[in-house]
Protein backbone atom coordinates (compact mmCIF):
# COMPACT_ATOMS: atom_id res chain seq x y z
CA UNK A 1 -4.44 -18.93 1.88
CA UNK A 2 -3.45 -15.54 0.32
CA UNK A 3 -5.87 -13.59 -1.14
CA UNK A 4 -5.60 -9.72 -2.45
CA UNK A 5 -7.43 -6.75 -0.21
CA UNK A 6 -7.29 -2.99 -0.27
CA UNK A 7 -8.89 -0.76 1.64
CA UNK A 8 -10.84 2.46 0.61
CA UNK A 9 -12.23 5.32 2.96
CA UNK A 10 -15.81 5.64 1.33
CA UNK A 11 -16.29 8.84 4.39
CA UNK A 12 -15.69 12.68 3.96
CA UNK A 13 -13.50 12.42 6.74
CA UNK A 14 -9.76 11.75 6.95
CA UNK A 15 -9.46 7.59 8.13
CA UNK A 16 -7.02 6.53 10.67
CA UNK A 17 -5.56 2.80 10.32
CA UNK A 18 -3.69 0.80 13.23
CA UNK A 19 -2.61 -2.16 11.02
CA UNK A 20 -0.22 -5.02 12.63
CA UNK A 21 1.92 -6.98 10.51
CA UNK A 22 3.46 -10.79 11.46
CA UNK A 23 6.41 -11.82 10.90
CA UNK A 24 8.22 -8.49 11.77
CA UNK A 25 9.74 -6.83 8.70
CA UNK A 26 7.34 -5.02 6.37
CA UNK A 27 8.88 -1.74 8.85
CA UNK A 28 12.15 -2.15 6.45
CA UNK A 29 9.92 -1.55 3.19
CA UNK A 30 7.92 1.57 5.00
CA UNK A 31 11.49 3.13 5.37
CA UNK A 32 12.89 1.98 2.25
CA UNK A 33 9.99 3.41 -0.07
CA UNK A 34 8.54 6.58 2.03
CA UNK A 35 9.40 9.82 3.29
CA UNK A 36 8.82 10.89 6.82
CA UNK A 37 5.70 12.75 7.48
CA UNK A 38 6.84 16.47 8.21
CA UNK A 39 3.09 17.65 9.76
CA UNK A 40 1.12 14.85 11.20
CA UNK A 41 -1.84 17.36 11.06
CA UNK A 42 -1.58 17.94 6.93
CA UNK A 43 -3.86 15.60 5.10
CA UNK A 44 -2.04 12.97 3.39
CA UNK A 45 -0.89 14.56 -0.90
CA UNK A 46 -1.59 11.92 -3.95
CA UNK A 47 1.19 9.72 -4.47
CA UNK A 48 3.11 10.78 -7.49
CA UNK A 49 4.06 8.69 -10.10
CA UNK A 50 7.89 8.06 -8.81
CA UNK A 51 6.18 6.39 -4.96
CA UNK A 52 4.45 4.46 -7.09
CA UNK A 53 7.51 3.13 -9.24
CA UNK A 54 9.60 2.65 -5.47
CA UNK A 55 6.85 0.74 -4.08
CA UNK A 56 6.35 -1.53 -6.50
CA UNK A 57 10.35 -2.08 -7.57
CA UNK A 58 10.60 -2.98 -3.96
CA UNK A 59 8.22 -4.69 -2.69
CA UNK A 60 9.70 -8.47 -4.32
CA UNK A 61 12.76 -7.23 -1.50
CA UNK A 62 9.38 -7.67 0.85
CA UNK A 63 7.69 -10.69 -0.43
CA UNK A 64 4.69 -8.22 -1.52
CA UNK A 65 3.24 -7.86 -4.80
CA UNK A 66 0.61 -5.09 -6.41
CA UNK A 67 -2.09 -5.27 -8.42
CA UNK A 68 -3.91 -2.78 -10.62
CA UNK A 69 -7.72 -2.72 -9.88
CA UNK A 70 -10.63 -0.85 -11.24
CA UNK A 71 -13.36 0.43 -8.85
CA UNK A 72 -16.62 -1.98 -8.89
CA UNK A 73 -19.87 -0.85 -10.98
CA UNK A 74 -21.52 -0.36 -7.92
CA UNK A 75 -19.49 2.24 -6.28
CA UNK A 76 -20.35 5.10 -8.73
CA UNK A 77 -16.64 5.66 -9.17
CA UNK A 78 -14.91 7.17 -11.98
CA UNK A 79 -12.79 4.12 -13.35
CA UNK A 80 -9.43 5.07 -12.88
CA UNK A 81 -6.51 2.61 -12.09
CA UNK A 82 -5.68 1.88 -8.22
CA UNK A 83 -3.64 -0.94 -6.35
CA UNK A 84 -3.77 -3.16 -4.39
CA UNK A 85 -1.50 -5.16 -2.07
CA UNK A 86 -1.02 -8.75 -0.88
CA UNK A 87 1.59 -11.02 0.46
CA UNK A 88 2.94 -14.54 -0.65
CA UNK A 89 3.08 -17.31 1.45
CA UNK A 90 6.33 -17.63 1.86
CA UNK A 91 8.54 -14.63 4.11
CA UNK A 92 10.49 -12.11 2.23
CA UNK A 93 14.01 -12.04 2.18
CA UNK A 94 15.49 -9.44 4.08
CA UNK A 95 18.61 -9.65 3.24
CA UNK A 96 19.55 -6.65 0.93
């Protein structure tokens, strides 16, 4: 079953995420879309509008799709559009 998630840091301090991903391959899209990190120590910046356009023109290449979601009533948030991230059942095509 494949069901949409995000994840959101509701703290005052900076998060830190060990994620592992199965089948191998999602490394190709992290390299594909981002830029290295030039000081690990920097907080991370807002993603401007054009790492938003690269992730989503390639994550089909990754079998991954986004989705625009709004924050829940409950959380007090200012409603402003996110994403949000899932993959299909079947495994992406890596040949490109």
């Amino acid at each position: 079953m494949v069901s949409a998630h995000g994840f959101q840091n509701v703290g005052e301090r900076t998060a830190r995420v060990l994620m592992t991903f199965v089948p191998a391959g999602i490394e190709h899209f992290f390299m594909e879309v981002f830029q290295p990190v030039g000081d690990r120590a920097a907080p991370p910046p807002a993603p401007p509008a054009e790492l938003i356009a690269r992730m989503i023109q390639a994550a089909p290449r990754y079998g991954l799709e986004f989705f625009a979601l709004l924050p829940s009533p409950e959380s007090g948030a200012a409603t402003k559009p996110g994403f949000d991230v899932h993959a299909p059942t079947s495994p992406p095509d890596l040949q490109h």
